[in-house]
PDBML (XML) file of the C-alpha atoms, coordinates in Angstrom:
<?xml version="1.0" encoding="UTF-8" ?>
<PDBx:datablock datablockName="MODEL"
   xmlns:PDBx="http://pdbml.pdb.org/schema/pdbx-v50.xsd"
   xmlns:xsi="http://www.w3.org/2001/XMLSchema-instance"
   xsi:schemaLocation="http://pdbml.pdb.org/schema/pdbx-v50.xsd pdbx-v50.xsd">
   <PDBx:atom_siteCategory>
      <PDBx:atom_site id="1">
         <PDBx:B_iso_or_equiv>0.00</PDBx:B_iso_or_equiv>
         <PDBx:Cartn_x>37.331</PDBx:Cartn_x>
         <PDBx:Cartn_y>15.203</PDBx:Cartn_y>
         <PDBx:Cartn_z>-75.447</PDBx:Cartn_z>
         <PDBx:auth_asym_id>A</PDBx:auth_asym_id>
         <PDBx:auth_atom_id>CA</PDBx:auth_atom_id>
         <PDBx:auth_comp_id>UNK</PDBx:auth_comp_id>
         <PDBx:auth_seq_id>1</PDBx:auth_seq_id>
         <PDBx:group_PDB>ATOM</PDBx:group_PDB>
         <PDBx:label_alt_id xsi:nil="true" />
         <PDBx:label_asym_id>A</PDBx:label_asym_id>
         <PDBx:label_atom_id>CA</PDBx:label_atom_id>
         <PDBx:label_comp_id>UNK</PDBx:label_comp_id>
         <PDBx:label_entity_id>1</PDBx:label_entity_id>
         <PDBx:label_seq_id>1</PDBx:label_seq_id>
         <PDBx:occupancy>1.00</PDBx:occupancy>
         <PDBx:pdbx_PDB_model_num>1</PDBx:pdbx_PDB_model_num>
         <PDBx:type_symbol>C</PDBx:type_symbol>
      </PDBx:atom_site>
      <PDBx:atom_site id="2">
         <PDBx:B_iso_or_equiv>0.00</PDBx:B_iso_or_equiv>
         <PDBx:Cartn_x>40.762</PDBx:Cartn_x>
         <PDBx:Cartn_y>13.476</PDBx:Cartn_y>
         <PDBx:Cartn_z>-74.410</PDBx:Cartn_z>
         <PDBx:auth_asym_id>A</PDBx:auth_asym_id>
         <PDBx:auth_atom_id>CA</PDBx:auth_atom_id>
         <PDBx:auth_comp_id>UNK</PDBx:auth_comp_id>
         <PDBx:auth_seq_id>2</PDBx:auth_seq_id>
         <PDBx:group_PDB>ATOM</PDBx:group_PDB>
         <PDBx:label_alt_id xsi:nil="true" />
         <PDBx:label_asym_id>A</PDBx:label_asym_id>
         <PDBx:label_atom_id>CA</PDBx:label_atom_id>
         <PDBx:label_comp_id>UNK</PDBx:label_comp_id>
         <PDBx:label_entity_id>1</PDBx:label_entity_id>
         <PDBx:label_seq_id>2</PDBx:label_seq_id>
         <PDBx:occupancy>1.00</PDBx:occupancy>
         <PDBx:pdbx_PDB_model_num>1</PDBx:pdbx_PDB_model_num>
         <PDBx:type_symbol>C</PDBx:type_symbol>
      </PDBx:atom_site>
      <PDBx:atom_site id="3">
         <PDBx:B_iso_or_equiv>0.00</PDBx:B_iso_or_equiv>
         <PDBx:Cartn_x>38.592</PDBx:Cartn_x>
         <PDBx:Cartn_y>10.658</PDBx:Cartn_y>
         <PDBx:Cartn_z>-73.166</PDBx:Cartn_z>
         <PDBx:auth_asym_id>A</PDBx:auth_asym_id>
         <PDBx:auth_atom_id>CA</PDBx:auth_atom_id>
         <PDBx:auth_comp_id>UNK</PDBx:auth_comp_id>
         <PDBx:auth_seq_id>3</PDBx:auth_seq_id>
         <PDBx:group_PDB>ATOM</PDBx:group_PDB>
         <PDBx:label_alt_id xsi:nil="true" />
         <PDBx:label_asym_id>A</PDBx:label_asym_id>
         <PDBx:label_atom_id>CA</PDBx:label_atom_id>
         <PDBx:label_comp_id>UNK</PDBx:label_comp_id>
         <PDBx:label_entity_id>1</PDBx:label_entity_id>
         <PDBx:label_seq_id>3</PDBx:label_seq_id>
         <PDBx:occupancy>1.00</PDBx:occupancy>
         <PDBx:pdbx_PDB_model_num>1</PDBx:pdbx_PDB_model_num>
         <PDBx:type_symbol>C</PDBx:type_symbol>
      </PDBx:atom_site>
      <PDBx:atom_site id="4">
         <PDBx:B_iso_or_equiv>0.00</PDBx:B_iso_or_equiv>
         <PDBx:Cartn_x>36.515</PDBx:Cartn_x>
         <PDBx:Cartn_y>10.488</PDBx:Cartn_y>
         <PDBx:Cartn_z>-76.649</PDBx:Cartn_z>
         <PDBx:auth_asym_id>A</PDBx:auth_asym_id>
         <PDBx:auth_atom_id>CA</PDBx:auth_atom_id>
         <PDBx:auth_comp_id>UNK</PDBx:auth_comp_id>
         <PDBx:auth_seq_id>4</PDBx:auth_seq_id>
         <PDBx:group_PDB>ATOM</PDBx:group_PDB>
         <PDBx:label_alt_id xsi:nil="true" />
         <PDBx:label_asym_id>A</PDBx:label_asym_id>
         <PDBx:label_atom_id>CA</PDBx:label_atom_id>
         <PDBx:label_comp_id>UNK</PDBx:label_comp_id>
         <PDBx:label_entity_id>1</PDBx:label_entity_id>
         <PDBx:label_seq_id>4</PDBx:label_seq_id>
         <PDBx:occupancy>1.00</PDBx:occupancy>
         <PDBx:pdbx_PDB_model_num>1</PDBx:pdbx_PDB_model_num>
         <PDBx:type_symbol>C</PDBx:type_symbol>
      </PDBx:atom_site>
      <PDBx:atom_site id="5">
         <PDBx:B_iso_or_equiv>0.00</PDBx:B_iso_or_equiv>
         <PDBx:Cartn_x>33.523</PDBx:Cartn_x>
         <PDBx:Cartn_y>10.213</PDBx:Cartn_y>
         <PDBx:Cartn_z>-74.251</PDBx:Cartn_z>
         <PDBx:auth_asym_id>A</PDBx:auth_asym_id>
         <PDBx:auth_atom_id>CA</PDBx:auth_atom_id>
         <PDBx:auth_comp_id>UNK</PDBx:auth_comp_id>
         <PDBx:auth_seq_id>5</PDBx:auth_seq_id>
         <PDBx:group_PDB>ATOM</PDBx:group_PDB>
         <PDBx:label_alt_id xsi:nil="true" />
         <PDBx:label_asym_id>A</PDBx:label_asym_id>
         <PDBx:label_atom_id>CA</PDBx:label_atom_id>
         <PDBx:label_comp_id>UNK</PDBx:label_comp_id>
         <PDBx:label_entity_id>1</PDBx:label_entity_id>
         <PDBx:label_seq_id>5</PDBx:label_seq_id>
         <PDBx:occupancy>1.00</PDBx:occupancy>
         <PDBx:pdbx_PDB_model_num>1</PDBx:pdbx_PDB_model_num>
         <PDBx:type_symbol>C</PDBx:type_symbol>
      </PDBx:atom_site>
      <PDBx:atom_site id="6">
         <PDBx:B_iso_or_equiv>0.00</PDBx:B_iso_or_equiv>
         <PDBx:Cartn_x>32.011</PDBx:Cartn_x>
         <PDBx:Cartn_y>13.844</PDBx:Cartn_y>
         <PDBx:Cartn_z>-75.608</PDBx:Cartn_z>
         <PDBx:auth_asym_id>A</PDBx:auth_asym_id>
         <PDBx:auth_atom_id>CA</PDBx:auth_atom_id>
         <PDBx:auth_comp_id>UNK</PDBx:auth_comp_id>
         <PDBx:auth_seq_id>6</PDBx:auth_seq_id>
         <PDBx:group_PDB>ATOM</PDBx:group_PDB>
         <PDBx:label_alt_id xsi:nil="true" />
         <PDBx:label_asym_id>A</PDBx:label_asym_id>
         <PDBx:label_atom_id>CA</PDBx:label_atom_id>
         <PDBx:label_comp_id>UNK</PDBx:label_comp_id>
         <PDBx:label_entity_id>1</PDBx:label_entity_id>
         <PDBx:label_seq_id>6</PDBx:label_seq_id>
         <PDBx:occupancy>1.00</PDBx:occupancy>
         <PDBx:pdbx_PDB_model_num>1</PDBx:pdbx_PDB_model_num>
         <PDBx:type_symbol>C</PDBx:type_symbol>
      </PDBx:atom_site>
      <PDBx:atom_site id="7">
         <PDBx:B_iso_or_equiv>0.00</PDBx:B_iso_or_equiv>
         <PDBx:Cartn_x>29.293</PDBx:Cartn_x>
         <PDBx:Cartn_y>12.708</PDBx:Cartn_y>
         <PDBx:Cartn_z>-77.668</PDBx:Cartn_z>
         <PDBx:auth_asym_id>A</PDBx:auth_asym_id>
         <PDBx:auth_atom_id>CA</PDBx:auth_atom_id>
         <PDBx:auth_comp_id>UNK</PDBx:auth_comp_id>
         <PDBx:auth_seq_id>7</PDBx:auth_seq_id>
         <PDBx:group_PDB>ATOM</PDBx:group_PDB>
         <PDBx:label_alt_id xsi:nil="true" />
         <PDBx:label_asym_id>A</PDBx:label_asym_id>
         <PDBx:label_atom_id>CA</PDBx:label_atom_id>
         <PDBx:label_comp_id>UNK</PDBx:label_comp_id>
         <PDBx:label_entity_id>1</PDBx:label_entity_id>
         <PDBx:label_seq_id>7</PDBx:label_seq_id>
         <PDBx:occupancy>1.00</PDBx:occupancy>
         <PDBx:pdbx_PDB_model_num>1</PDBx:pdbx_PDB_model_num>
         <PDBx:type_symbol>C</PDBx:type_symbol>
      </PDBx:atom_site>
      <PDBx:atom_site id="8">
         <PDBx:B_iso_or_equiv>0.00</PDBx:B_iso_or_equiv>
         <PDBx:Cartn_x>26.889</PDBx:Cartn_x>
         <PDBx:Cartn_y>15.042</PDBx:Cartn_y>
         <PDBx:Cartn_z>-76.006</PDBx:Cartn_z>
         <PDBx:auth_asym_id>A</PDBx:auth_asym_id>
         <PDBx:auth_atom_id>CA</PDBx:auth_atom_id>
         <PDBx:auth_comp_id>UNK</PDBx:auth_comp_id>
         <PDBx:auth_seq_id>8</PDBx:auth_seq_id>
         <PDBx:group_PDB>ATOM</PDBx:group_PDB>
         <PDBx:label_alt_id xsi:nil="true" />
         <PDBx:label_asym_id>A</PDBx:label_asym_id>
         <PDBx:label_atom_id>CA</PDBx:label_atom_id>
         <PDBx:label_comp_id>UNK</PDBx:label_comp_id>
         <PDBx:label_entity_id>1</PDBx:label_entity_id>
         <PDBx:label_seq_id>8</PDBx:label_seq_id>
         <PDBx:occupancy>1.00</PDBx:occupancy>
         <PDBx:pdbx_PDB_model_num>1</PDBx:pdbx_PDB_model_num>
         <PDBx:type_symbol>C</PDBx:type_symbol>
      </PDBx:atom_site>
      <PDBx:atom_site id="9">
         <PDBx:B_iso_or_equiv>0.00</PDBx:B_iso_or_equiv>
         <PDBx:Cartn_x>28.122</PDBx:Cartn_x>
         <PDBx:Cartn_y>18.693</PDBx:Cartn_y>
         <PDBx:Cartn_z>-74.955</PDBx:Cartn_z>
         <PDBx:auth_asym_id>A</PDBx:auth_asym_id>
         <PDBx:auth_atom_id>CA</PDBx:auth_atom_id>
         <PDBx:auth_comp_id>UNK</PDBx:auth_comp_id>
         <PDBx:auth_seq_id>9</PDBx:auth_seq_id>
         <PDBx:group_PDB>ATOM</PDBx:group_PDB>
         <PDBx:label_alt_id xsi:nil="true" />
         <PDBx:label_asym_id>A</PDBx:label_asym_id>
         <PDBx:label_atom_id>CA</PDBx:label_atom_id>
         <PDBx:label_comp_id>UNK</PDBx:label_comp_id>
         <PDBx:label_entity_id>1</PDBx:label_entity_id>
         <PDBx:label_seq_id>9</PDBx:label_seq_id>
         <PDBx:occupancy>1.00</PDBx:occupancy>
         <PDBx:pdbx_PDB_model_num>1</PDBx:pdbx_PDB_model_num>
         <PDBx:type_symbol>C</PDBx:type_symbol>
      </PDBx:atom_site>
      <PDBx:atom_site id="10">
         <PDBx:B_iso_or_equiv>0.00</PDBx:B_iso_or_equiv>
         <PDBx:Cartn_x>26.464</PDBx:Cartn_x>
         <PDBx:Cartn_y>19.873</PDBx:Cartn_y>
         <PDBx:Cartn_z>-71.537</PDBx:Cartn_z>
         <PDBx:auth_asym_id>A</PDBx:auth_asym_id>
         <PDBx:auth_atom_id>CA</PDBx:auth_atom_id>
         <PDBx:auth_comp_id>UNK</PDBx:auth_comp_id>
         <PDBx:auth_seq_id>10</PDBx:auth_seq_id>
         <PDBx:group_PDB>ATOM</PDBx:group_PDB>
         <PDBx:label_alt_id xsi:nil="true" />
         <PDBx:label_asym_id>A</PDBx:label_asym_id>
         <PDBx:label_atom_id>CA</PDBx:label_atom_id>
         <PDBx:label_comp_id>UNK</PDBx:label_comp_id>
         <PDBx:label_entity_id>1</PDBx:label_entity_id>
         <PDBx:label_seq_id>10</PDBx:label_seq_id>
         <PDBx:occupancy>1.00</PDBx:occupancy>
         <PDBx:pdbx_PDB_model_num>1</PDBx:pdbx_PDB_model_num>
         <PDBx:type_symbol>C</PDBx:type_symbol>
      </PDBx:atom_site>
      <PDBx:atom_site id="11">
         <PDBx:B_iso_or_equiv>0.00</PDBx:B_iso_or_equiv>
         <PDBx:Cartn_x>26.530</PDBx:Cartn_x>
         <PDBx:Cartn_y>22.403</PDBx:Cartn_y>
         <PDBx:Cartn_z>-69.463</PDBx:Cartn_z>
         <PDBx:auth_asym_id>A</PDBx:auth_asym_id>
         <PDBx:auth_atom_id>CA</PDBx:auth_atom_id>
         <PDBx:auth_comp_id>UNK</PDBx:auth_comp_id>
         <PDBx:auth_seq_id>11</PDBx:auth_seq_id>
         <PDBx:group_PDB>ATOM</PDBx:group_PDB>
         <PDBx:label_alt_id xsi:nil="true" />
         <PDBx:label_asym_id>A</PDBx:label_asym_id>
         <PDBx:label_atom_id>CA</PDBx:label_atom_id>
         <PDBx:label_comp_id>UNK</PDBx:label_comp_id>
         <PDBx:label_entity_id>1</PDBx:label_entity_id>
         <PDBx:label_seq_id>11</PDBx:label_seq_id>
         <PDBx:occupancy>1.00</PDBx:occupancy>
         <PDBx:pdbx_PDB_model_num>1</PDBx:pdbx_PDB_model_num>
         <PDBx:type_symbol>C</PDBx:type_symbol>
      </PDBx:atom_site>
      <PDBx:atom_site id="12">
         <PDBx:B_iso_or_equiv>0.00</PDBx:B_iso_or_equiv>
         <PDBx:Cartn_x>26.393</PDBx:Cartn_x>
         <PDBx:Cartn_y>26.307</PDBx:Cartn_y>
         <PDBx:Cartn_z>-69.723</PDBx:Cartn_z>
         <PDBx:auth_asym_id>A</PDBx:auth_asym_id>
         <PDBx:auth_atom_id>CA</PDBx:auth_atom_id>
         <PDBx:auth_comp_id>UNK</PDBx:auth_comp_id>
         <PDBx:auth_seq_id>12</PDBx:auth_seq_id>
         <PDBx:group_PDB>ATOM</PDBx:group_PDB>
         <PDBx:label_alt_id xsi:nil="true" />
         <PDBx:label_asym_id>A</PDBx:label_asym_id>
         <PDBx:label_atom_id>CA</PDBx:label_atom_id>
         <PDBx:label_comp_id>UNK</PDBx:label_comp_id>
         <PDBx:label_entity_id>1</PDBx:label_entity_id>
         <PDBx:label_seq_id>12</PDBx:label_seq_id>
         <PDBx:occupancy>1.00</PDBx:occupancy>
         <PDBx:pdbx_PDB_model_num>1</PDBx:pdbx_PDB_model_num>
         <PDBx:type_symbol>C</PDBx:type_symbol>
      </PDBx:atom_site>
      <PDBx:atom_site id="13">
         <PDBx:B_iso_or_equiv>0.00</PDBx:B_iso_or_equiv>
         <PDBx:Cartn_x>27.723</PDBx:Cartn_x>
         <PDBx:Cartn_y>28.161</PDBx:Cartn_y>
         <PDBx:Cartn_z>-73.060</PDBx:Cartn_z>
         <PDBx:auth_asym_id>A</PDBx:auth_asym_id>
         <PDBx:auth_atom_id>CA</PDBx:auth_atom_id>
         <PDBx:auth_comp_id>UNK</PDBx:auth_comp_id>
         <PDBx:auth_seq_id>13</PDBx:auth_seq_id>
         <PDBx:group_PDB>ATOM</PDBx:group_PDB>
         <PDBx:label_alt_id xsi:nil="true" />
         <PDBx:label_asym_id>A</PDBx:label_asym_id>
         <PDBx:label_atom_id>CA</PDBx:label_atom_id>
         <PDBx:label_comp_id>UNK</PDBx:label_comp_id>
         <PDBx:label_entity_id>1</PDBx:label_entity_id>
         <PDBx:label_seq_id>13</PDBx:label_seq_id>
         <PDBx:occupancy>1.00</PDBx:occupancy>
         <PDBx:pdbx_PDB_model_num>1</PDBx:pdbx_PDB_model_num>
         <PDBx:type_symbol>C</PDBx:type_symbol>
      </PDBx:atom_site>
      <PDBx:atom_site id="14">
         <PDBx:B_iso_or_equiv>0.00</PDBx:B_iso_or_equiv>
         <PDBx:Cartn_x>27.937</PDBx:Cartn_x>
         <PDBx:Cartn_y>31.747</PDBx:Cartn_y>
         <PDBx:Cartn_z>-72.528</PDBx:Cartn_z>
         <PDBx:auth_asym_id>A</PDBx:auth_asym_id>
         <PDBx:auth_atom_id>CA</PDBx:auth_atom_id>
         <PDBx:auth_comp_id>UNK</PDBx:auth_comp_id>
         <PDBx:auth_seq_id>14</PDBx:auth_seq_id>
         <PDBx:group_PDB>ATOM</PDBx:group_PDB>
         <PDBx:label_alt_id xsi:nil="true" />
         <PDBx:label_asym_id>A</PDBx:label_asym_id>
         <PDBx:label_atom_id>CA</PDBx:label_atom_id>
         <PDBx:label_comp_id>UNK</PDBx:label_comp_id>
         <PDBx:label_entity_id>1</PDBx:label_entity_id>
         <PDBx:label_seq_id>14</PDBx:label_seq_id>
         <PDBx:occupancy>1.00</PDBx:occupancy>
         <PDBx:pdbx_PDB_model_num>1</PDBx:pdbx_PDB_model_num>
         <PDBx:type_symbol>C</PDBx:type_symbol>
      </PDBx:atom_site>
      <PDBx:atom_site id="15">
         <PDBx:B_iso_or_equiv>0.00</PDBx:B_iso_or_equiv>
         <PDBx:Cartn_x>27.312</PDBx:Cartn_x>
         <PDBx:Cartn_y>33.629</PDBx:Cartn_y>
         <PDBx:Cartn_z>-75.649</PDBx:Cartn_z>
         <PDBx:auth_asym_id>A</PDBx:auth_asym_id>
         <PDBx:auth_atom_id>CA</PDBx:auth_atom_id>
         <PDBx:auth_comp_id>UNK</PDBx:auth_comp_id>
         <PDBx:auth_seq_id>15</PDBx:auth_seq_id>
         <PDBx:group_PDB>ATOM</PDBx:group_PDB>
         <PDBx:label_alt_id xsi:nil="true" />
         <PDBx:label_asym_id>A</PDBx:label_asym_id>
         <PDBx:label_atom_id>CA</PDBx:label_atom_id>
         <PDBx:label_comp_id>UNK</PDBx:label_comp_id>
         <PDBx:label_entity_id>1</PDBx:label_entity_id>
         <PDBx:label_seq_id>15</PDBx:label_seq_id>
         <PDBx:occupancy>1.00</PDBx:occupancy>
         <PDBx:pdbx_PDB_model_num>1</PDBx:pdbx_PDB_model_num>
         <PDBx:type_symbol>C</PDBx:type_symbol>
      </PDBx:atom_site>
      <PDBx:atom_site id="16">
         <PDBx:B_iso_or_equiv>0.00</PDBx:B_iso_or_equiv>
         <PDBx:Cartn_x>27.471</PDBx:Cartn_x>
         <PDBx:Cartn_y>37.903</PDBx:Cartn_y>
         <PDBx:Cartn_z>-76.430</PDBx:Cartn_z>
         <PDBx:auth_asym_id>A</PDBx:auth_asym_id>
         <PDBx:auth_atom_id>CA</PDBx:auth_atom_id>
         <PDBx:auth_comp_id>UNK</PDBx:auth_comp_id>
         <PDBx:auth_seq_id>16</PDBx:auth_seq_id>
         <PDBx:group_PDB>ATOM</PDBx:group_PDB>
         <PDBx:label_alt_id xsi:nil="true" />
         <PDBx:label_asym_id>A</PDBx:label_asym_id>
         <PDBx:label_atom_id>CA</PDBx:label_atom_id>
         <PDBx:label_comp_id>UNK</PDBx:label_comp_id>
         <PDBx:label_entity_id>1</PDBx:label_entity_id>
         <PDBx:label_seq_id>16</PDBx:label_seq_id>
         <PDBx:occupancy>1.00</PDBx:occupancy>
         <PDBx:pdbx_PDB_model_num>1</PDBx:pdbx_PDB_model_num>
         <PDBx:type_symbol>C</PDBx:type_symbol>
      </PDBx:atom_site>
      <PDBx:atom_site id="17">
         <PDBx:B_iso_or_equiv>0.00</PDBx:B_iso_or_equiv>
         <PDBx:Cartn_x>25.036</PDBx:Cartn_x>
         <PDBx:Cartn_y>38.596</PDBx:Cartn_y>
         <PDBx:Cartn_z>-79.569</PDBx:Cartn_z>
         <PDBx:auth_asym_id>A</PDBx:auth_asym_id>
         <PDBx:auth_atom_id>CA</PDBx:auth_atom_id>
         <PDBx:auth_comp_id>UNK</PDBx:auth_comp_id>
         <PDBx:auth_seq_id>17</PDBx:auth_seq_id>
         <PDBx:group_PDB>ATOM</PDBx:group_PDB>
         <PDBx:label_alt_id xsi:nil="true" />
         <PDBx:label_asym_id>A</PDBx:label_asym_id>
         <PDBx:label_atom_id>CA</PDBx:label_atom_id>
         <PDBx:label_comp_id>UNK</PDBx:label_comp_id>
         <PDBx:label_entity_id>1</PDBx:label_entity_id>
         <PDBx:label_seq_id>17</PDBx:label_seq_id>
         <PDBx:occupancy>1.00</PDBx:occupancy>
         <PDBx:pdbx_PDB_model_num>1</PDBx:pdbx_PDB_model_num>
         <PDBx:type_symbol>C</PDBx:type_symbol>
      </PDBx:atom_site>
      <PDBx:atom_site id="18">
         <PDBx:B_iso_or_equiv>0.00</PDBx:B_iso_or_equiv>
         <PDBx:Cartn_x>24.945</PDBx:Cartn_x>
         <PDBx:Cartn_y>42.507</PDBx:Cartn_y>
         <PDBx:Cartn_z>-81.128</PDBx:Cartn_z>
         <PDBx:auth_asym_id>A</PDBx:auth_asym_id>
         <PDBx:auth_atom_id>CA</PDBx:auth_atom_id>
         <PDBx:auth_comp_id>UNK</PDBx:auth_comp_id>
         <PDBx:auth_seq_id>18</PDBx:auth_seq_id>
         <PDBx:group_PDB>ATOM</PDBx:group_PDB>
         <PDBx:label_alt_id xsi:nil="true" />
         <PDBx:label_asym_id>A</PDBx:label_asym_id>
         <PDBx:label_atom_id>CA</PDBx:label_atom_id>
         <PDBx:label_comp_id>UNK</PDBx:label_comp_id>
         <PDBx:label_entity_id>1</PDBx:label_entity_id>
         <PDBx:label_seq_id>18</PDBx:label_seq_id>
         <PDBx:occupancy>1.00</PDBx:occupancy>
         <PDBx:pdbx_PDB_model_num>1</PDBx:pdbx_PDB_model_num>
         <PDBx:type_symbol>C</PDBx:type_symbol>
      </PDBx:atom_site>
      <PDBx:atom_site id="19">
         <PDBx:B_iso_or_equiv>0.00</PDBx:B_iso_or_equiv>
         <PDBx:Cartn_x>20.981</PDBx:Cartn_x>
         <PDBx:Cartn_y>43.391</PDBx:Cartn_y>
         <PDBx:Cartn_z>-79.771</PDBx:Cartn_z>
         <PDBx:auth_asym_id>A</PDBx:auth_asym_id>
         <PDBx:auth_atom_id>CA</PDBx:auth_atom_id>
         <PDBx:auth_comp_id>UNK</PDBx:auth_comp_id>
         <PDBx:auth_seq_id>19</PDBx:auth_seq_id>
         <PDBx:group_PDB>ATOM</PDBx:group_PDB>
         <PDBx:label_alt_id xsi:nil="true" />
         <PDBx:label_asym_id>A</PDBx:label_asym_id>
         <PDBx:label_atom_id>CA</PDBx:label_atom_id>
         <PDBx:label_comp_id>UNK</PDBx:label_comp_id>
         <PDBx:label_entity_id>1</PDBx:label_entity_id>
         <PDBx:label_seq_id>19</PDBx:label_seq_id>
         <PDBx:occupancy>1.00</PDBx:occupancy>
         <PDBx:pdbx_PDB_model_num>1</PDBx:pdbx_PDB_model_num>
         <PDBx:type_symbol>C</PDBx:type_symbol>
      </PDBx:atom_site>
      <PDBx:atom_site id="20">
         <PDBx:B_iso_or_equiv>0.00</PDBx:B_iso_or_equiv>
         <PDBx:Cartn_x>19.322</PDBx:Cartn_x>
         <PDBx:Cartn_y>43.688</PDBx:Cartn_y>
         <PDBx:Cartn_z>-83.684</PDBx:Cartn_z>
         <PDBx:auth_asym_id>A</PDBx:auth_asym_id>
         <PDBx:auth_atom_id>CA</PDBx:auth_atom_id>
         <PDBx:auth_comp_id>UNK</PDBx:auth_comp_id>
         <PDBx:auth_seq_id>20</PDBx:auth_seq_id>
         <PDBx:group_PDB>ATOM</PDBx:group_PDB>
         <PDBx:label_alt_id xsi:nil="true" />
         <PDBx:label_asym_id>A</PDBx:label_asym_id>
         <PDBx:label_atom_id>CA</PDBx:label_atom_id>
         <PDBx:label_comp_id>UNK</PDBx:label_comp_id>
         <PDBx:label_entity_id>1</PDBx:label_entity_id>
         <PDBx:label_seq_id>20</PDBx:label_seq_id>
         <PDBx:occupancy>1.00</PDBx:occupancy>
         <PDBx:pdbx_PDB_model_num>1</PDBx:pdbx_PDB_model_num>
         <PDBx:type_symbol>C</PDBx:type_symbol>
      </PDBx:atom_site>
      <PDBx:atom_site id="21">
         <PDBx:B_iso_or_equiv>0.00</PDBx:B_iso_or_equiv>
         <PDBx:Cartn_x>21.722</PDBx:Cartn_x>
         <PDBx:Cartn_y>40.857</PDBx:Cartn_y>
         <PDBx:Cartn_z>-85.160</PDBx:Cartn_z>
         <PDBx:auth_asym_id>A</PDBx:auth_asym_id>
         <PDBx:auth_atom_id>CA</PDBx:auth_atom_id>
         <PDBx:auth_comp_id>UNK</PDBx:auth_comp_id>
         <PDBx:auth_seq_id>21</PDBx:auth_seq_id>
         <PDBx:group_PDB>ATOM</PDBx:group_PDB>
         <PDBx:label_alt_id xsi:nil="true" />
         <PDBx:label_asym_id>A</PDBx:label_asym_id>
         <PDBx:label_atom_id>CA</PDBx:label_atom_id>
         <PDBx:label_comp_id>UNK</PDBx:label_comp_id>
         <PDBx:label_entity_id>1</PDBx:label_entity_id>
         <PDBx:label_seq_id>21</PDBx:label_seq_id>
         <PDBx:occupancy>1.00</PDBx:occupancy>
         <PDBx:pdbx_PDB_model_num>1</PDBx:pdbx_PDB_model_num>
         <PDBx:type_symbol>C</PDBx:type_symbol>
      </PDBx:atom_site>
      <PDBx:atom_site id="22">
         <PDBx:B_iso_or_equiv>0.00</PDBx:B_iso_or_equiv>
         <PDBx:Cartn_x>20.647</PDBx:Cartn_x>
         <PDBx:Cartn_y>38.702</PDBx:Cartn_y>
         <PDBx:Cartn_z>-81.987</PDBx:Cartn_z>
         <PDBx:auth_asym_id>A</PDBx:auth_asym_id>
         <PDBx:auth_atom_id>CA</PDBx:auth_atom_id>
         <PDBx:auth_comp_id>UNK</PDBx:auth_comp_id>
         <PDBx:auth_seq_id>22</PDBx:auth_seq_id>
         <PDBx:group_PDB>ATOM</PDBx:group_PDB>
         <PDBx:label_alt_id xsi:nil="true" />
         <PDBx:label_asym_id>A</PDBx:label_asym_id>
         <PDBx:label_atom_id>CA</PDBx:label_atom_id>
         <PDBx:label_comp_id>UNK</PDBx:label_comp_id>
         <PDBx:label_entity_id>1</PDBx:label_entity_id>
         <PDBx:label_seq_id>22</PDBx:label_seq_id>
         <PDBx:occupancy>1.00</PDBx:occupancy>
         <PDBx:pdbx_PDB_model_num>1</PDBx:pdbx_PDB_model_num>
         <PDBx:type_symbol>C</PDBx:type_symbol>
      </PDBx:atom_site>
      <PDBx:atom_site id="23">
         <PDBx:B_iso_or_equiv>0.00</PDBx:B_iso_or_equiv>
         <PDBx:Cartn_x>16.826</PDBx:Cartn_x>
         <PDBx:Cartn_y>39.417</PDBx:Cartn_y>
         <PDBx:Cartn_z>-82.467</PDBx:Cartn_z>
         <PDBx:auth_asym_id>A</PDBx:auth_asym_id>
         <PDBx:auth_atom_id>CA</PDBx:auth_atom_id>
         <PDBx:auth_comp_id>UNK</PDBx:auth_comp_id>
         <PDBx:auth_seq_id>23</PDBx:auth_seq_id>
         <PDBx:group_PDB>ATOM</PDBx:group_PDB>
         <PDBx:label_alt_id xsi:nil="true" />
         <PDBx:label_asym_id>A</PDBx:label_asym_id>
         <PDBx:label_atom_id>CA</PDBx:label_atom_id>
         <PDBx:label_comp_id>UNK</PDBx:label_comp_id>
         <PDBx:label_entity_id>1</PDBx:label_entity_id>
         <PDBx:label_seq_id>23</PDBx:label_seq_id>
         <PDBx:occupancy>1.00</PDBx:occupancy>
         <PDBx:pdbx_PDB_model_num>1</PDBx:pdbx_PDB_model_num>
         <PDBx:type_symbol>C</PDBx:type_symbol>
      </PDBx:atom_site>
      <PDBx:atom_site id="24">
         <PDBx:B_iso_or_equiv>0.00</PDBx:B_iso_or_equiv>
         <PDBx:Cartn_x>16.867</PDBx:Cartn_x>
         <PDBx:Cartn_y>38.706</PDBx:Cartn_y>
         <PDBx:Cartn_z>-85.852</PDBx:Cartn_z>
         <PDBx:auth_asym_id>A</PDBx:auth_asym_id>
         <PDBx:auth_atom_id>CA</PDBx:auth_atom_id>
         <PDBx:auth_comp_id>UNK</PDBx:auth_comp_id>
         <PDBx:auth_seq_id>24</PDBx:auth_seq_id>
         <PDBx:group_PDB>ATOM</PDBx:group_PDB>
         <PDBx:label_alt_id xsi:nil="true" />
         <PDBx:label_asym_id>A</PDBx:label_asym_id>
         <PDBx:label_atom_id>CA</PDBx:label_atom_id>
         <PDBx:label_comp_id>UNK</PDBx:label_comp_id>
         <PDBx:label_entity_id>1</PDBx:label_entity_id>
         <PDBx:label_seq_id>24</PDBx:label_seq_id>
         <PDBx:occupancy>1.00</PDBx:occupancy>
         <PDBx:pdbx_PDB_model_num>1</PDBx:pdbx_PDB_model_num>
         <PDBx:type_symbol>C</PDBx:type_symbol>
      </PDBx:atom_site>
   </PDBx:atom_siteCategory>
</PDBx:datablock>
């Protein structure tokens, strides 16, 4: 990001959904 050279995000993202919301 510092670099300016993030045109593309990569890697693994992590993410906590409520069960029904995340379903739906």
């Amino acid at each position: 990001v510092i670099g300016r050279e993030a045109t593309q995000p990569s890697g693994l993202l992590r993410v906590s959904v409520p069960l029904s919301y995340g379903l739906r």
